[in-house]
Protein backbone atom coordinates (compact mmCIF):
# COMPACT_ATOMS: atom_id res chain seq x y z
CA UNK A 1 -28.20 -52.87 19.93
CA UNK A 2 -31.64 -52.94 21.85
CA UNK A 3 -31.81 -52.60 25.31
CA UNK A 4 -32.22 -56.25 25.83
CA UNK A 5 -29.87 -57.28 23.97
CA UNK A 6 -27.52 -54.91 26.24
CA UNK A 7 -28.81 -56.41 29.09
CA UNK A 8 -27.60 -60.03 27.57
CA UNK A 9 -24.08 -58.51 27.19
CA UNK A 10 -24.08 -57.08 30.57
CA UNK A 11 -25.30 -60.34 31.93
CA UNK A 12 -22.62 -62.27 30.15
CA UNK A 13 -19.68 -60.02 30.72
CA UNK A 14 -20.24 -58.93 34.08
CA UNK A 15 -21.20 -62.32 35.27
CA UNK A 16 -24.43 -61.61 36.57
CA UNK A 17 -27.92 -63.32 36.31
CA UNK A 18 -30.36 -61.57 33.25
CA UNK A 19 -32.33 -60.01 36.31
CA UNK A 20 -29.50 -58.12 37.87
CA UNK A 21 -28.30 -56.76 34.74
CA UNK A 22 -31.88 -55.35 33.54
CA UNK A 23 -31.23 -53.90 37.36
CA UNK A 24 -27.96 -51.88 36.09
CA UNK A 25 -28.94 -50.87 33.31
CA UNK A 26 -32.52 -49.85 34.42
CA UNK A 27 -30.42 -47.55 37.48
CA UNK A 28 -28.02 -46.31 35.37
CA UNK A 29 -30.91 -44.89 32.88
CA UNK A 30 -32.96 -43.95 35.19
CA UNK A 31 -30.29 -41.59 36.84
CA UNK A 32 -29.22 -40.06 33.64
CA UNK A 33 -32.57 -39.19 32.95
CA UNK A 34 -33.26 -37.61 36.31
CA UNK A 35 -29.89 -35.82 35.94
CA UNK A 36 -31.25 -34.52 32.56
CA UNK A 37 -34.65 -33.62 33.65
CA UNK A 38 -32.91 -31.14 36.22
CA UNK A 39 -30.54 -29.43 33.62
CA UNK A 40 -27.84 -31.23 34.71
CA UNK A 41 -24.85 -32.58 32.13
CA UNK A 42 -23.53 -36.31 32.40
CA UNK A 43 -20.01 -36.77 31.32
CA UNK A 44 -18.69 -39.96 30.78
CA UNK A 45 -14.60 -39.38 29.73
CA UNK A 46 -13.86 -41.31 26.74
CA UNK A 47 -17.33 -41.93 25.56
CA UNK A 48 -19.09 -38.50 25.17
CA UNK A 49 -21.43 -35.85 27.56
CA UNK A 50 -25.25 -35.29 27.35
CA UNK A 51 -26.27 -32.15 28.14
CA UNK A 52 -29.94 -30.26 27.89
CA UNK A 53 -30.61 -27.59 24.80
CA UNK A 54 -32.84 -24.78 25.12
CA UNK A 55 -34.44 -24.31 21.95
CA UNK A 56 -37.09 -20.82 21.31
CA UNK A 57 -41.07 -20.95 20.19
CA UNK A 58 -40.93 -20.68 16.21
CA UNK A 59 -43.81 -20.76 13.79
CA UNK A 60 -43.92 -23.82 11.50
CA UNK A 61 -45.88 -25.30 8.67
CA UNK A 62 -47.93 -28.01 8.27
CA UNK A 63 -46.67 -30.08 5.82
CA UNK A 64 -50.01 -31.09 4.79
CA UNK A 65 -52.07 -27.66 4.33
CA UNK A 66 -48.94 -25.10 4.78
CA UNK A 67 -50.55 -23.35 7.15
CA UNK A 68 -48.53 -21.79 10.03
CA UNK A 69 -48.31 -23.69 13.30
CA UNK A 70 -46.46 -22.32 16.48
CA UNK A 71 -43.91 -24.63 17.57
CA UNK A 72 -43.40 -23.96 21.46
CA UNK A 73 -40.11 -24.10 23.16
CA UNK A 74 -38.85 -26.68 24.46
CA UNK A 75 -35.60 -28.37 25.81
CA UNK A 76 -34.10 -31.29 24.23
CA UNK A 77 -31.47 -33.56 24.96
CA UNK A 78 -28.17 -33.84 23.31
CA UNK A 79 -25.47 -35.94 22.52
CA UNK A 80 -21.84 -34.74 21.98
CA UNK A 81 -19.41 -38.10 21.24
CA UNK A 82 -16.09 -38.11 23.16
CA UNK A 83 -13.03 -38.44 21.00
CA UNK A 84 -11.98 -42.10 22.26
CA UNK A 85 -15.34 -43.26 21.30
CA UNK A 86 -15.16 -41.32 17.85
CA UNK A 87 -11.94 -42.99 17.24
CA UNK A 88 -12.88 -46.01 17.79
CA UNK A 89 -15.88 -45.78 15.20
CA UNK A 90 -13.75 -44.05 12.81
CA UNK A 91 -10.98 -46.83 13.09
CA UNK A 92 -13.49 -49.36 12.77
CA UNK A 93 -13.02 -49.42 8.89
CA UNK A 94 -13.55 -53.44 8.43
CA UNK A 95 -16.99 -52.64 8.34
CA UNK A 96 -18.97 -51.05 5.18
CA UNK A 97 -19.47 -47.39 5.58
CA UNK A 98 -23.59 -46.54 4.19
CA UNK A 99 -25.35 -43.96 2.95
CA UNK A 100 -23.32 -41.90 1.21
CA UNK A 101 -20.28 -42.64 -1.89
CA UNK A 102 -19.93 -46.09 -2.51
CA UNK A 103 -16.22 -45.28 -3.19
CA UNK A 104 -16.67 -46.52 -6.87
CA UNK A 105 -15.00 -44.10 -9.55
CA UNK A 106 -16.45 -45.47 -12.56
């Protein structure tokens, strides 16, 4: 799902013009991402919590010539999926599960 086409479902469900959705979801990302940029975590019970993960300087390689590059820190976000949400997906077996065992045992 794009963000547009969220804003379509918000629109429709909700009952609200295409404009006043893009609104909502517009404020509602824009104040998770503020909360984020501070260090703050968002929980949102049933569907998971984002929090910010500290992550040390490293030296990498370039894939190219293999020659060491230092990697600086930095902080990234992360996603942890609630268990209502993870049951959901999980329960959701109608659909065809990808990339990995086809289930065949020939």
């Amino acid at each position: 799902m794009t963000k547009s086409e969220l804003i379509d479902a918000m629109a429709e469900r909700g009952k609200l013009t295409k404009a006043r959705a893009e609104l909502v979801v517009n404020c509602v990302f824009e104040a998770m991402t503020e909360a984020l940029q501070q260090g703050e975590g968002i929980e949102i019970r049933g569907f998971g919590s984002f929090t910010v993960r500290p992550y040390k300087a490293y030296s990498g390689r370039n894939p190219r010539t293999g020659a060491p590059v230092p990697v600086p820190p930095k902080r990234l976000p992360f996603f942890k999926v609630g268990k209502d949400l993870k049951e959901l997906v999980n329960n959701s077996r109608h659909l065809a599960i990808t990339g990995g065992d086809d289930g065949d045992d020939d």
